[in-house]
Structures are given as structure tokens and as C-alpha cells.
N, C-alpha and C. Protein backbone atom coordinates (compact mmCIF):
# COMPACT_ATOMS: atom_id res chain seq x y z
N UNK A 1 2.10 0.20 -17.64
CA UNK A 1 1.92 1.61 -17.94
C UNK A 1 2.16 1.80 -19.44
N UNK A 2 0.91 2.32 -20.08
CA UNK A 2 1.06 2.49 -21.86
C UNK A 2 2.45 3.06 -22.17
N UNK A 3 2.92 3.16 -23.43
CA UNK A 3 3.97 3.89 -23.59
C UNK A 3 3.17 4.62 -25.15
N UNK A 4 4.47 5.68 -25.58
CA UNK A 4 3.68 5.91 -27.06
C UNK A 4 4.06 4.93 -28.06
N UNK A 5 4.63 4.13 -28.14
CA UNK A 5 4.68 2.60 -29.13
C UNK A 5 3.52 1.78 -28.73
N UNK A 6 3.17 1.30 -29.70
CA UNK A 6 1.47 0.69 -29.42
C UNK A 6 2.18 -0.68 -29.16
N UNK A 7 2.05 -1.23 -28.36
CA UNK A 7 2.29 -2.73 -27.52
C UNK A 7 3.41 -2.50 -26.89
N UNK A 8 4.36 -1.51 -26.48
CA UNK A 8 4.76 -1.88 -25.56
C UNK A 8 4.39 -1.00 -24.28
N UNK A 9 4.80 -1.45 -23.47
CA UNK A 9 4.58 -1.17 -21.72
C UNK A 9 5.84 -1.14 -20.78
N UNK A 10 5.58 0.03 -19.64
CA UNK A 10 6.33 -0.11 -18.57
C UNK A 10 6.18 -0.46 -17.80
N UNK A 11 6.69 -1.18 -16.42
CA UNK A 11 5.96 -2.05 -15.45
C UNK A 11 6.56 -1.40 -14.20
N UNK A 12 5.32 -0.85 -13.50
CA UNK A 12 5.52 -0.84 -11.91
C UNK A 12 5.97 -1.74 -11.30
N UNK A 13 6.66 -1.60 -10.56
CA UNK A 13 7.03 -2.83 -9.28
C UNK A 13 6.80 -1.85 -7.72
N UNK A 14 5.92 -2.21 -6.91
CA UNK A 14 5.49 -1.49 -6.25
C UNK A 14 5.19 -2.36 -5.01
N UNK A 15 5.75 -1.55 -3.67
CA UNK A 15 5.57 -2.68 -2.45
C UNK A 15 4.73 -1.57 -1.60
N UNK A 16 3.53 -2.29 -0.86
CA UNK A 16 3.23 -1.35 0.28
C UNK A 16 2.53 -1.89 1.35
N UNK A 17 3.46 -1.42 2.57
CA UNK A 17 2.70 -1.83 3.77
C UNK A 17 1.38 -1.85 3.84
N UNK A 18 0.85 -2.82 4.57
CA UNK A 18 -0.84 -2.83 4.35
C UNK A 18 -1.47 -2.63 5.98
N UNK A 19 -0.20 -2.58 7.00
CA UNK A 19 -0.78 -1.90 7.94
C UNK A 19 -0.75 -0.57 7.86
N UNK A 20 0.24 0.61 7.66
CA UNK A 20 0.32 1.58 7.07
C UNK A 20 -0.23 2.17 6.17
N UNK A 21 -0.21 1.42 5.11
CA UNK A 21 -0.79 1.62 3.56
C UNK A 21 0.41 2.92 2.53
N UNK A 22 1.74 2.51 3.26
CA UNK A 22 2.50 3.43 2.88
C UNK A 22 3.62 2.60 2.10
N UNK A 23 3.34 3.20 1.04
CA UNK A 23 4.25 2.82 -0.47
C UNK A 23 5.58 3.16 0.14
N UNK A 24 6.19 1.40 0.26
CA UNK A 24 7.79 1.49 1.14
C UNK A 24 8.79 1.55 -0.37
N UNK A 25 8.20 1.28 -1.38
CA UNK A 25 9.37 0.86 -2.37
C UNK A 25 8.52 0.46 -3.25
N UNK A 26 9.32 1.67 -4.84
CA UNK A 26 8.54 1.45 -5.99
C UNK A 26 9.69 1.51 -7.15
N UNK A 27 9.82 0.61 -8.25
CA UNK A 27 11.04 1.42 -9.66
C UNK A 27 9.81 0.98 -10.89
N UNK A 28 9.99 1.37 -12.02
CA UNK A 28 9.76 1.65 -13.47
C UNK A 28 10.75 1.36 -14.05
N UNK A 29 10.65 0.17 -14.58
CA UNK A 29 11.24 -0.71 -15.88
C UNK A 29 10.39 -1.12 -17.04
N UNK A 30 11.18 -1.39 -18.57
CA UNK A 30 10.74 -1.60 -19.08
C UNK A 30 10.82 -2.97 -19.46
N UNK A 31 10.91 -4.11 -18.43
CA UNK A 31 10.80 -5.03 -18.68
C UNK A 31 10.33 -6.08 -16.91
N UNK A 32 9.81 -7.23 -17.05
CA UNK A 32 9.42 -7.81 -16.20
C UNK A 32 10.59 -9.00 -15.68
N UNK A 33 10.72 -8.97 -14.88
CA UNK A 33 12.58 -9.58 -13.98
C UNK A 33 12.19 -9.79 -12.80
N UNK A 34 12.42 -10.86 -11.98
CA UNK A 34 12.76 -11.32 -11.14
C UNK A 34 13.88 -10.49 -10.11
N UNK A 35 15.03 -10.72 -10.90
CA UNK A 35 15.85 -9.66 -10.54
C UNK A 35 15.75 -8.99 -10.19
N UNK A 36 14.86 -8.07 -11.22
CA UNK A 36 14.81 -6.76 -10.76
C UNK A 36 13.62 -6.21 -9.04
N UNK A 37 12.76 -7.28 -8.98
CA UNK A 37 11.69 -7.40 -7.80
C UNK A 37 12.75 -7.79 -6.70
N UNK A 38 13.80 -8.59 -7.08
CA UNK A 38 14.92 -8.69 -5.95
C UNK A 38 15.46 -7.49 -5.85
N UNK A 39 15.64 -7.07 -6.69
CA UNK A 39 16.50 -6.00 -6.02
C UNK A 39 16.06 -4.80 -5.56
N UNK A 40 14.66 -4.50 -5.47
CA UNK A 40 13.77 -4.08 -4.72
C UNK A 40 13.14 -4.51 -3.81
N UNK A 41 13.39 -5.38 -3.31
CA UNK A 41 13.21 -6.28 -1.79
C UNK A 41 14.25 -5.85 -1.03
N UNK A 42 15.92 -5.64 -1.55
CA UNK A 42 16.91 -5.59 -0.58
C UNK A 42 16.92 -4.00 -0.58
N UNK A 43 16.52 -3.22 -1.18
CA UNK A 43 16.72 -2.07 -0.88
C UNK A 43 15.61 -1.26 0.18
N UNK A 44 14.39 -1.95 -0.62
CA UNK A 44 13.17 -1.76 0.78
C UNK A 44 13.68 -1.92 2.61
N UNK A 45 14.34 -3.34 2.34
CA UNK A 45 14.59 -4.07 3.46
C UNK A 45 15.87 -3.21 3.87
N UNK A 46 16.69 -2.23 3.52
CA UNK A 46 18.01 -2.10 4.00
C UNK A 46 17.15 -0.40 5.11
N UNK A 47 16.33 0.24 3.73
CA UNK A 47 15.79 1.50 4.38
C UNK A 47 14.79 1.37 5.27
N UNK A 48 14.40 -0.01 5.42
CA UNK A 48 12.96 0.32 6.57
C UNK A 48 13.43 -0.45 7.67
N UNK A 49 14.65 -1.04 7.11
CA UNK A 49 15.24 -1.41 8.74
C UNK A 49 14.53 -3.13 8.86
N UNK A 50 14.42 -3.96 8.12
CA UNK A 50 13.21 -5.09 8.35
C UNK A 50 14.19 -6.14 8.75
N UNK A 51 13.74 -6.68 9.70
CA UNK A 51 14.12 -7.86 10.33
C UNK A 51 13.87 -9.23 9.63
N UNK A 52 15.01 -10.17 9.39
CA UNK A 52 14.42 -11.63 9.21
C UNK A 52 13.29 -12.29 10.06
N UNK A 53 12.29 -12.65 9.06
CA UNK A 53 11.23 -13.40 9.83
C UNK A 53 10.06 -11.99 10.58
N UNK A 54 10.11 -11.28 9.65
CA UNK A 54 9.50 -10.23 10.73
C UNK A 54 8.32 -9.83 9.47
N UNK A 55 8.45 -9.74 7.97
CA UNK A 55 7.27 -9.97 7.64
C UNK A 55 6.78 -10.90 6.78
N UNK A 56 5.42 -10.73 5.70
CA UNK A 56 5.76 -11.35 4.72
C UNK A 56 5.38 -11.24 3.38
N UNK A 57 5.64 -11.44 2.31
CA UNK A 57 5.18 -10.49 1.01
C UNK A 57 4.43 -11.22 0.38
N UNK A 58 2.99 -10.42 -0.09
CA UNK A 58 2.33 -10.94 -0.34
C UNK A 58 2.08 -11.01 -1.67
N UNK A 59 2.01 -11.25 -3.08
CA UNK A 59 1.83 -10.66 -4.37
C UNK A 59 1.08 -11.40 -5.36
N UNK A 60 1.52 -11.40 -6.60
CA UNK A 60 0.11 -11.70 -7.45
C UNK A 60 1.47 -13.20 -8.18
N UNK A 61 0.67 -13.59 -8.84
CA UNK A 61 1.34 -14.83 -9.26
C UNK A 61 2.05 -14.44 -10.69
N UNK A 62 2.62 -13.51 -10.87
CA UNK A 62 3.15 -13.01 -12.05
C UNK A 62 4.84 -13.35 -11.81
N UNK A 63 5.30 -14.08 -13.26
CA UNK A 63 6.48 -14.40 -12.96
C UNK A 63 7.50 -13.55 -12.49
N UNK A 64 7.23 -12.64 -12.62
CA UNK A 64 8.82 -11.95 -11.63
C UNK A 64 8.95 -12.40 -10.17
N UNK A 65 7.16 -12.28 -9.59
CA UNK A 65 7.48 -13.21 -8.11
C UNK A 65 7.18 -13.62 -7.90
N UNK A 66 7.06 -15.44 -9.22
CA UNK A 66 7.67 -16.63 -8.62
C UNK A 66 9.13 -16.98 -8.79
N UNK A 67 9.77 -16.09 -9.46
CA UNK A 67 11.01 -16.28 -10.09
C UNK A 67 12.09 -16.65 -9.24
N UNK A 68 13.02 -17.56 -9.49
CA UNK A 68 13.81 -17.88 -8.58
C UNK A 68 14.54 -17.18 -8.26
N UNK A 69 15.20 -16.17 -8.69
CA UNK A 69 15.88 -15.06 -8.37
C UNK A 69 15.57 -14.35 -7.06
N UNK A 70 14.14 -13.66 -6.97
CA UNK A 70 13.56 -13.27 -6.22
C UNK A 70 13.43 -14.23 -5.02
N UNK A 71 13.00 -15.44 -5.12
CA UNK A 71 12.52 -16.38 -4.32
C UNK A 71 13.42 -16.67 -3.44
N UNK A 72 14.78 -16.75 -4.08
CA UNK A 72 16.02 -16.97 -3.60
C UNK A 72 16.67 -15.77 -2.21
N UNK A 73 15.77 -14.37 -2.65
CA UNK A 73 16.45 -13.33 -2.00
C UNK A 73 15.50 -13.12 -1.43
N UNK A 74 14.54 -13.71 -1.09
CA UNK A 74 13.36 -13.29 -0.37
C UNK A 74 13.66 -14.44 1.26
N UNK A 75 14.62 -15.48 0.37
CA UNK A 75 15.05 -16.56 1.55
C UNK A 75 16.28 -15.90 2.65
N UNK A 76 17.36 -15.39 1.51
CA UNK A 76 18.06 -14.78 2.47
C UNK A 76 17.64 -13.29 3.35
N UNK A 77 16.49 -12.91 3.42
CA UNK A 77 16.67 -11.94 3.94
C UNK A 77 15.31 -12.48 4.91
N UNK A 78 14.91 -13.39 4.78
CA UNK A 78 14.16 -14.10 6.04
C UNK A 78 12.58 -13.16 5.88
N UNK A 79 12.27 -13.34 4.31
CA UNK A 79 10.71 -12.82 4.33
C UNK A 79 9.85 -14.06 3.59
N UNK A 80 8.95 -14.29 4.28
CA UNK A 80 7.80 -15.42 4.22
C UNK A 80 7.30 -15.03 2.26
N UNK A 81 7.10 -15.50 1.60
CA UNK A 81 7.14 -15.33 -0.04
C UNK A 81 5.09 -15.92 0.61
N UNK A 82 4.05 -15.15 -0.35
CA UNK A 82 2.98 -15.66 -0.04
C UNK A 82 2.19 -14.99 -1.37
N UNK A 83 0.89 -15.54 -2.26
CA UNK A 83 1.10 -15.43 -3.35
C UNK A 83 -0.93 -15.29 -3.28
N UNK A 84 -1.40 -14.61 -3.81
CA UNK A 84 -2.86 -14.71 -4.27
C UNK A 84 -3.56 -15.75 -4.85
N UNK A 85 -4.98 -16.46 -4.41
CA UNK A 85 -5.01 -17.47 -5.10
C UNK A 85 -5.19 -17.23 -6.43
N UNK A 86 -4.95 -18.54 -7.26
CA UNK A 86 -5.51 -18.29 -8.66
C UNK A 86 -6.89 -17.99 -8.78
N UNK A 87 -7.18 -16.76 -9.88
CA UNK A 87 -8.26 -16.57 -10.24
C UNK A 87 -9.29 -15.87 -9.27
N UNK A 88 -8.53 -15.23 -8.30
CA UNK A 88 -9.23 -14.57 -7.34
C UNK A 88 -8.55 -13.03 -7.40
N UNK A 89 -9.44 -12.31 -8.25
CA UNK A 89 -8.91 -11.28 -8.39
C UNK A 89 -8.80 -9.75 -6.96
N UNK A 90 -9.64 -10.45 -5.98
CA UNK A 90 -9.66 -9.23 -4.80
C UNK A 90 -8.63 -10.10 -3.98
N UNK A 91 -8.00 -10.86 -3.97
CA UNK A 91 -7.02 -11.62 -2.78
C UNK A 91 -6.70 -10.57 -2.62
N UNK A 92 -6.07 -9.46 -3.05
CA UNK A 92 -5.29 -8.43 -1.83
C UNK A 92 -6.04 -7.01 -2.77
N UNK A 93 -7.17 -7.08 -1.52
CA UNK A 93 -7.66 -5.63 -1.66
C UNK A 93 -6.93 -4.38 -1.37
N UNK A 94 -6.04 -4.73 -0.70
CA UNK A 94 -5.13 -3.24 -0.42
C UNK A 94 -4.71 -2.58 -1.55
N UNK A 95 -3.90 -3.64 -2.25
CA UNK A 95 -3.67 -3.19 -3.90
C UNK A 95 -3.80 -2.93 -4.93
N UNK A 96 -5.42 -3.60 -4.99
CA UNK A 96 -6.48 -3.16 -5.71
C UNK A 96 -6.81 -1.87 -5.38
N UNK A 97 -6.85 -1.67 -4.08
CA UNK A 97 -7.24 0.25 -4.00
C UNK A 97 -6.13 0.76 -4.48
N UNK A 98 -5.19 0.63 -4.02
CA UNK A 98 -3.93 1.68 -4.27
C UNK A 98 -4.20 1.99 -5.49
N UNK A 99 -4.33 0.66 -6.86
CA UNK A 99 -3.86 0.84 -8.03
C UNK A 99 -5.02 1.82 -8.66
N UNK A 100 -6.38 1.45 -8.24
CA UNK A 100 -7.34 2.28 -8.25
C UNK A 100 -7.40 3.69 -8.14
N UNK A 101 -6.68 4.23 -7.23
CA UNK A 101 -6.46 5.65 -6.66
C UNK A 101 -5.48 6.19 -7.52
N UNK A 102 -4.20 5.54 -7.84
CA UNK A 102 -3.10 5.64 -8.77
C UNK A 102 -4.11 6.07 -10.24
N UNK A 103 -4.31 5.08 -10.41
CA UNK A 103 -4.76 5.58 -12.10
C UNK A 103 -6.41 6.28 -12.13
N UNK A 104 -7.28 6.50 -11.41
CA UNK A 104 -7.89 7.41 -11.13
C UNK A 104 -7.78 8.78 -10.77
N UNK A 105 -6.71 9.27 -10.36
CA UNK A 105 -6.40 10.20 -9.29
C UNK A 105 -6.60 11.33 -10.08
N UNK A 106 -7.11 12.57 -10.09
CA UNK A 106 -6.79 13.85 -11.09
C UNK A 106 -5.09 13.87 -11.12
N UNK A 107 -4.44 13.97 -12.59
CA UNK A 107 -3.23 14.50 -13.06
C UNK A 107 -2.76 12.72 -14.21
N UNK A 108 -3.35 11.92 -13.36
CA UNK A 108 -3.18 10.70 -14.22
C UNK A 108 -3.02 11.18 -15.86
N UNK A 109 -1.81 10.77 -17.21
CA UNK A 109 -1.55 11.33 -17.76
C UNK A 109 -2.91 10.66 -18.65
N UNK A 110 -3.50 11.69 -19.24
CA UNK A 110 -4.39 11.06 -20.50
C UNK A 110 -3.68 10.19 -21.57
N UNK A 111 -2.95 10.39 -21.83
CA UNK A 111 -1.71 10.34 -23.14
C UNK A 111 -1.02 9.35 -22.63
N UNK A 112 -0.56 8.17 -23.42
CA UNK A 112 0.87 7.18 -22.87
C UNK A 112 1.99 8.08 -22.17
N UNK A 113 2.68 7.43 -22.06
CA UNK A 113 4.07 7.90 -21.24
C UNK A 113 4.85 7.94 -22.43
N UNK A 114 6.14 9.27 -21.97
CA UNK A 114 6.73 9.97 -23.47
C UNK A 114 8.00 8.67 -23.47
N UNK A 115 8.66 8.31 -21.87
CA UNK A 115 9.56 7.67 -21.80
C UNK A 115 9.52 6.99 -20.37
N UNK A 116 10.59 6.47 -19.89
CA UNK A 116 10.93 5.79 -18.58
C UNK A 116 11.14 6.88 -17.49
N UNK A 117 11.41 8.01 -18.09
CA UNK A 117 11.77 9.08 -17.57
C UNK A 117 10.61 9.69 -16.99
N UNK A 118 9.66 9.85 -17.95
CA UNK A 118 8.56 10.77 -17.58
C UNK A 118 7.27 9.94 -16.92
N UNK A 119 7.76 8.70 -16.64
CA UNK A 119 6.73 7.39 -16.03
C UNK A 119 7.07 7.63 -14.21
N UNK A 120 8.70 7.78 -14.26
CA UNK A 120 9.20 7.36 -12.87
C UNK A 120 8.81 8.68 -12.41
N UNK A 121 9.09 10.06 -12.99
CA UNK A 121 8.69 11.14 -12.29
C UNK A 121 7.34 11.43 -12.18
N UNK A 122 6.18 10.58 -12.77
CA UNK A 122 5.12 11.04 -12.70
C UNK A 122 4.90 9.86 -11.24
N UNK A 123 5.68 8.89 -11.61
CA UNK A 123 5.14 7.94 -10.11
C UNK A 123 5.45 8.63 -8.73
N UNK A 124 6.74 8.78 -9.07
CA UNK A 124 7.70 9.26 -8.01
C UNK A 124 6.74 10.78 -7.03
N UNK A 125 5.66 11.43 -8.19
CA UNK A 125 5.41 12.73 -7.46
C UNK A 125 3.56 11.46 -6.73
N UNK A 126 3.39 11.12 -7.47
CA UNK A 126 2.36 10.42 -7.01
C UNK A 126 2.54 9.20 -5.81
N UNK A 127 4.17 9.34 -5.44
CA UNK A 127 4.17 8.42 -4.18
C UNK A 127 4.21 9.68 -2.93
N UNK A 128 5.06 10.73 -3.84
CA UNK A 128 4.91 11.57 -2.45
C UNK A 128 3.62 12.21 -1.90
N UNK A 129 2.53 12.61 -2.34
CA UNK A 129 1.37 12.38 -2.39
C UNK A 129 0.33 11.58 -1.86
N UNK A 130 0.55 10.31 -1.95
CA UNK A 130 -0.07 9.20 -1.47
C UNK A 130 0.53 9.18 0.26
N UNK A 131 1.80 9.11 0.18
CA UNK A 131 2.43 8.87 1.47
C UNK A 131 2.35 10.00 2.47
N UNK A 132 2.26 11.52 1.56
CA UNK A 132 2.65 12.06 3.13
C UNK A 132 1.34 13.05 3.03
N UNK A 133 0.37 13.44 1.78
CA UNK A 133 -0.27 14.22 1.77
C UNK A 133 -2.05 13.28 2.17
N UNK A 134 -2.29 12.63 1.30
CA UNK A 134 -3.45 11.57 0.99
C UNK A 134 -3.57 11.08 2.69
N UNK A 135 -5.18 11.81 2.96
CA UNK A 135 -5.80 11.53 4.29
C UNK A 135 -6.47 10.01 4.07
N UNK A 136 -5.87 8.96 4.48
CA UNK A 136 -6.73 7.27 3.90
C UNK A 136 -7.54 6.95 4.22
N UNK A 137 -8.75 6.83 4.18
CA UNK A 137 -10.05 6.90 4.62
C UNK A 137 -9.81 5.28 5.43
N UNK A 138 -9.03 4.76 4.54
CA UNK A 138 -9.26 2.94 5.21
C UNK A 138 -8.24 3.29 6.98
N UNK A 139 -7.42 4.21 6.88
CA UNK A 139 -6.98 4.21 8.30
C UNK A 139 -7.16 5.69 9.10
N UNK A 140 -8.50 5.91 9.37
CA UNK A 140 -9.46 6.94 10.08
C UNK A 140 -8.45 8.48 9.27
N UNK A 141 -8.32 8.23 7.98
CA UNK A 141 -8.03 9.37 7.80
C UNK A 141 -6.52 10.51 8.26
N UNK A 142 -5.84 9.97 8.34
CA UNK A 142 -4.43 10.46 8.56
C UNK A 142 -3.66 9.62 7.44
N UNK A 143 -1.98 10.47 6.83
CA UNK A 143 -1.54 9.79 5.96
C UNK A 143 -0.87 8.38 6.35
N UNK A 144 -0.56 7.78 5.03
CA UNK A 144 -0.07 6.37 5.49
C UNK A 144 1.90 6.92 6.05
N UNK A 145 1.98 8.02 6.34
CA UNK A 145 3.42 8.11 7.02
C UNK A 145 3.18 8.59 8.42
N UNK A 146 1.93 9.35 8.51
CA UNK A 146 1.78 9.22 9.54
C UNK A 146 1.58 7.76 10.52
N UNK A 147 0.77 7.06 10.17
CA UNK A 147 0.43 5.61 10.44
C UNK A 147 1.66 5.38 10.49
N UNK A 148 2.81 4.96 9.49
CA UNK A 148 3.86 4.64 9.24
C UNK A 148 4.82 4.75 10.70
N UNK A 149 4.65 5.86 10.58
CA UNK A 149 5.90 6.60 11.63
C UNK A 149 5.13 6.00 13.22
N UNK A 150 3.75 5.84 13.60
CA UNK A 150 3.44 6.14 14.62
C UNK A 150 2.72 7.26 15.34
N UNK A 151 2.43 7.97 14.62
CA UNK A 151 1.60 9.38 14.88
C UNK A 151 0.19 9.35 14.75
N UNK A 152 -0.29 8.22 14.54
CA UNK A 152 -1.67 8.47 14.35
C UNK A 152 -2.17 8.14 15.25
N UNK A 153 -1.74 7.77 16.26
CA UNK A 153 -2.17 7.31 17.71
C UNK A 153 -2.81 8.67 18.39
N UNK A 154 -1.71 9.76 18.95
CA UNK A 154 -1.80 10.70 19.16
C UNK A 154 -2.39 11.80 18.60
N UNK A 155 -2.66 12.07 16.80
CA UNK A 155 -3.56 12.65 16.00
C UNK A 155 -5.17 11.99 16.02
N UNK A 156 -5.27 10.65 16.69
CA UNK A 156 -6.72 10.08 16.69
C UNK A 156 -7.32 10.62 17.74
N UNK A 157 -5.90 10.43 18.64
CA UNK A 157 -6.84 11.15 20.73
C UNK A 157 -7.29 12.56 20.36
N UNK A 158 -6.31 13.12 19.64
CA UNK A 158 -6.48 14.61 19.97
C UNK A 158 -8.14 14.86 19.23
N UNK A 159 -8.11 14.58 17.69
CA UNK A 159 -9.43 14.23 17.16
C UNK A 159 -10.80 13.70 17.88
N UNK A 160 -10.51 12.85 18.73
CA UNK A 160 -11.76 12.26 19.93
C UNK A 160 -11.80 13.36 20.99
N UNK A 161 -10.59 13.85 21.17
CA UNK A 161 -11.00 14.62 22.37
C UNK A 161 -11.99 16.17 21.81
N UNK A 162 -11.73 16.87 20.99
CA UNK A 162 -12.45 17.53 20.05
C UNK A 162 -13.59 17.44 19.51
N UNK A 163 -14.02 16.22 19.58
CA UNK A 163 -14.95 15.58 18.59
C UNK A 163 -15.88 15.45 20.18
N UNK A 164 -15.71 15.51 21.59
CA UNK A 164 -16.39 14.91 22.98
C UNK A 164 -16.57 16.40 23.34
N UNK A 165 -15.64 17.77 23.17
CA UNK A 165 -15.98 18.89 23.60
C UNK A 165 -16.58 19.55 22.91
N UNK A 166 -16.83 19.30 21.47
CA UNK A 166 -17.80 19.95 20.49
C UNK A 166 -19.22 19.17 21.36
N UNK A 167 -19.63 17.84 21.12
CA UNK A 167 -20.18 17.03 21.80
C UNK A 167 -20.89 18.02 23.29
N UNK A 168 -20.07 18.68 23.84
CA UNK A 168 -20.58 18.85 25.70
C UNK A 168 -20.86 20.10 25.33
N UNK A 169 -20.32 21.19 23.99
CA UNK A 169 -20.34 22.57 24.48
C UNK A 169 -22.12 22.68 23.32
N UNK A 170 -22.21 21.98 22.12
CA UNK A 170 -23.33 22.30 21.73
C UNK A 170 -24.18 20.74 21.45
N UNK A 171 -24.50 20.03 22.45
CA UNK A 171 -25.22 18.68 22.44
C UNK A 171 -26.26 18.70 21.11
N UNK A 172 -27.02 19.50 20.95
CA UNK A 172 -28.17 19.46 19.63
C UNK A 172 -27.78 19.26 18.75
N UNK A 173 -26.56 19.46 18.49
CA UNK A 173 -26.03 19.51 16.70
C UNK A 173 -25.99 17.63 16.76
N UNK A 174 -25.66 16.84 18.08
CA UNK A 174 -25.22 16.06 17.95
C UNK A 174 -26.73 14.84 18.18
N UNK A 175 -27.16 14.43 17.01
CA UNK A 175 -28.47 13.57 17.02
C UNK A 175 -27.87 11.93 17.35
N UNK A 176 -26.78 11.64 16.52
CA UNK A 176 -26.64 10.37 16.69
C UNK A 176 -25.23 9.99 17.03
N UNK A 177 -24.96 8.69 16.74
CA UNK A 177 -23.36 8.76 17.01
C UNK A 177 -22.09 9.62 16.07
N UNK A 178 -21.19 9.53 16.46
CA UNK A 178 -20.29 10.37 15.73
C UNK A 178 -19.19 9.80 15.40
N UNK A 179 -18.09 10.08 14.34
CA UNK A 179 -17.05 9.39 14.04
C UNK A 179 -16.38 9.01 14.71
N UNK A 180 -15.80 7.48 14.79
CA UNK A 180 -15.04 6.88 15.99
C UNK A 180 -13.60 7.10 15.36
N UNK A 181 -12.69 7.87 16.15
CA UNK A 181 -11.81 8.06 16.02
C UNK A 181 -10.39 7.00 16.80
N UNK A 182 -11.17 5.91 17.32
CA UNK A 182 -10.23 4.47 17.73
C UNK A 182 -9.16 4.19 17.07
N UNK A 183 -8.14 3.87 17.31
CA UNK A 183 -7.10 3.85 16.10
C UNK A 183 -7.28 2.31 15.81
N UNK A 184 -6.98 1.99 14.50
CA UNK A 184 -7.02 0.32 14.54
C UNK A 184 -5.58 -0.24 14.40
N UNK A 185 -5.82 -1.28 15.61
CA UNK A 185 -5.06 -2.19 15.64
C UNK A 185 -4.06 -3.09 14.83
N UNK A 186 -5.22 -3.31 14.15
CA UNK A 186 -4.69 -4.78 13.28
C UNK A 186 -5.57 -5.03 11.94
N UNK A 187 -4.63 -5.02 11.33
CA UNK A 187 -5.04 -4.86 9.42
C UNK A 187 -4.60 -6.73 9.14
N UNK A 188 -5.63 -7.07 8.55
CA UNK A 188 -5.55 -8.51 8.30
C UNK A 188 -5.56 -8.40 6.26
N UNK A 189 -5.39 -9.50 6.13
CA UNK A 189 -5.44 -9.42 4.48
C UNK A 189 -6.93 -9.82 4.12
N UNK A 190 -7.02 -10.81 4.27
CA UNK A 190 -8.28 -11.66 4.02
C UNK A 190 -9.23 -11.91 4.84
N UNK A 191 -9.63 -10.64 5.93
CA UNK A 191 -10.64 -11.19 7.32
C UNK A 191 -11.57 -11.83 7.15
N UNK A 192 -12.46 -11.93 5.97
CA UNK A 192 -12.85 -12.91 5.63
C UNK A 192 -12.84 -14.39 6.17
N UNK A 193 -11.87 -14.95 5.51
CA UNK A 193 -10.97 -15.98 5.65
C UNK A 193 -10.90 -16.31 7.28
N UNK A 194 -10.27 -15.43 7.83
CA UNK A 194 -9.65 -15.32 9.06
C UNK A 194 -11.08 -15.78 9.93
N UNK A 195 -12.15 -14.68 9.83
CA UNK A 195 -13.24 -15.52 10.04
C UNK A 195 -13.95 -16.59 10.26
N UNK A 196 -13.54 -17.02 8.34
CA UNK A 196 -14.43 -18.80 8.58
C UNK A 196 -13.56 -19.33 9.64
N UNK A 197 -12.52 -19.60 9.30
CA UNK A 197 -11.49 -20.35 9.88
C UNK A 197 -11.37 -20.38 11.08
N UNK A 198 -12.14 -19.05 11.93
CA UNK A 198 -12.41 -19.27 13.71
C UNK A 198 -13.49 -20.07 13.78
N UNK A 199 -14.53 -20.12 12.68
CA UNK A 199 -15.85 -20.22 12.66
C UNK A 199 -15.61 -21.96 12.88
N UNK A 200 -14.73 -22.64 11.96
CA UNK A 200 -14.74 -23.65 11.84
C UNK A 200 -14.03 -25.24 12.46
């Protein structure tokens, strides 16, 4: 994130569920640490309740997480460490959108950032936003806290059932198929991949 000193930068550290798509844990520093990605692993992990061995983090090959620090606390708290290949810049499309939407979004500051101060509160209003307001098109359109929490199950039926009585009360409007409001299952990283690999 620019600052107003020409070369230097602030750095997001930013985690988000990719079944959800809900930003669990984000800080703004002005420097790149290991450490500091640790110590945003244990705080993620204390508030979302995460079990050893229950997920696993996926990220870009930038030294904060290969750093042993991190690597180290990613062991004790029983999360699988898993890393993008080199030189493959879509390995994790989830994050590529997010970051996309982030610095696209109307309010994005034209201007560098004044301080650390005015970086974290501009993130901080842009997570609440993303998480509880932002309808996600990648998960039929409900927020990623809804998803999060479990509610989109019950906001998808109610949507299908609506979407079948519009359907019976005026049939003409309806020429072809209509939005499937199915909830999905299962968010893969690379289906791709997942693909060949049945294929083969």
C-alpha cells in the first residue's frame, strides 16, 4: 500500500476463507515479518475457534511465509503450510479477486496513505463491507458472513422457492432457465488440477 514517501510501502497481511470468502484476519504494518504473519495466525486461530489439522494455509511464496517463525507456529497450531507454484500468478484465484475488488472498489484512496493509521482504518471499513455487506457473486450472491455463519443455506431455499412461484403465477415472463439458487458445496483451489488428476 503506497505511502506519501516515494518508496516506501505498507503491507497487508490478509487471511480469507475461500469457502466463505470471508476476510477471517487482516493487520497493516510497515514492514514484512514472519512474526508478524505468526502472530496473525494465532489470533485468527484463537477467534474462529480452528482446530489442529482442520485446515490449511495457502499463500504466495513471499518471505514472511516461508519464514521460520511463521512456519514454526503454523506447526504448533496443527495448520498444513501450502504455498503457490512459482511463477504462476492465478494459483489462488480467490485472492486475486479479493485484491482486485479491494483496490478497485469506489472510495479506494486516489492519493497514498497519510499514515499506518489512515491505511488500517481505510482497510478495517473495507473489511466490514466485504464481509457483511458485499453480495459475492462467486457464492450465489449472499455475504461471505452469511456463508460464514451458515445462513446461506436457508437464504438460497427461500430465494428458489420465490424464484418457482414467480415461475407458476406468471409462466411467460419465464422463456428459459432461471438462476440456480443450489447452494455450493465445495470450493476447491485449483479444480483445474483436481480435474486432470481424476482424469489421469
Amino acid at each position: 500500500m503506497p505511502t506519501a514517501v516515494k518508496g516506501q510501502f505498507l503491507y497487508l497481511y490478509l487471511v480469507m476463507d475461500i469457502y466463505s470468502r470471508k476476510i477471517v484476519g487482516w493487520q497493516v504494518h510497515d514492514t514484512q515479518l514472519s512474526t508478524l504473519a505468526a502472530d496473525l495466525m494465532v489470533d485468527i486461530c484463537r477467534r474462529e475457534q480452528v482446530k489442529p489439522e482442520q485446515v490449511t494455509l495457502h499463500s504466495d511464496n513471499g518471505s514472511p511465509m516461508k519464514g521460520a517463525t511463521l512456519l514454526a507456529t503454523l506447526q504448533e497450531l496443527g495448520i498444513v503450510p501450502s504455498f503457490s507454484r512459482p511463477s504462476v500468478s492465478n494459483d489462488n484465484p480467490y485472492s486475486e479477486s479479493l485484491f482486485k475488488t479491494l483496490k478497485y472498489r469506489p472510495g479506494y484512496p486516489e492519493k497514498a496513505f497519510e499514515s499506518m493509521g489512515s491505511a488500517r482504518k481505510w482497510v478495517s471499513g473495507f473489511v466490514d463491507w466485504y464481509n457483511d455487506e458485499h453480495l459475492h457473486s462467486g457464492i450465489k450472491f449472499v455475504t461471505p458472513n452469511q456463508r460464514h455463519l451458515g445462513l446461506d443455506k436457508a437464504i438460497l431455499a427461500k430465494r428458489h422457492q420465490i424464484n418457482e412461484m414467480a415461475k407458476l403465477q406468471n409462466p411467460i415472463r419465464w422463456s428459459g432457465k432461471s438462476r440456480n439458487w443450489t447452494m455450493i458445496n465445495e470450493v476447491n483451489l485449483n479444480p483445474e488440477k483436481k480435474e486432470a488428476m481424476r482424469a489421469a
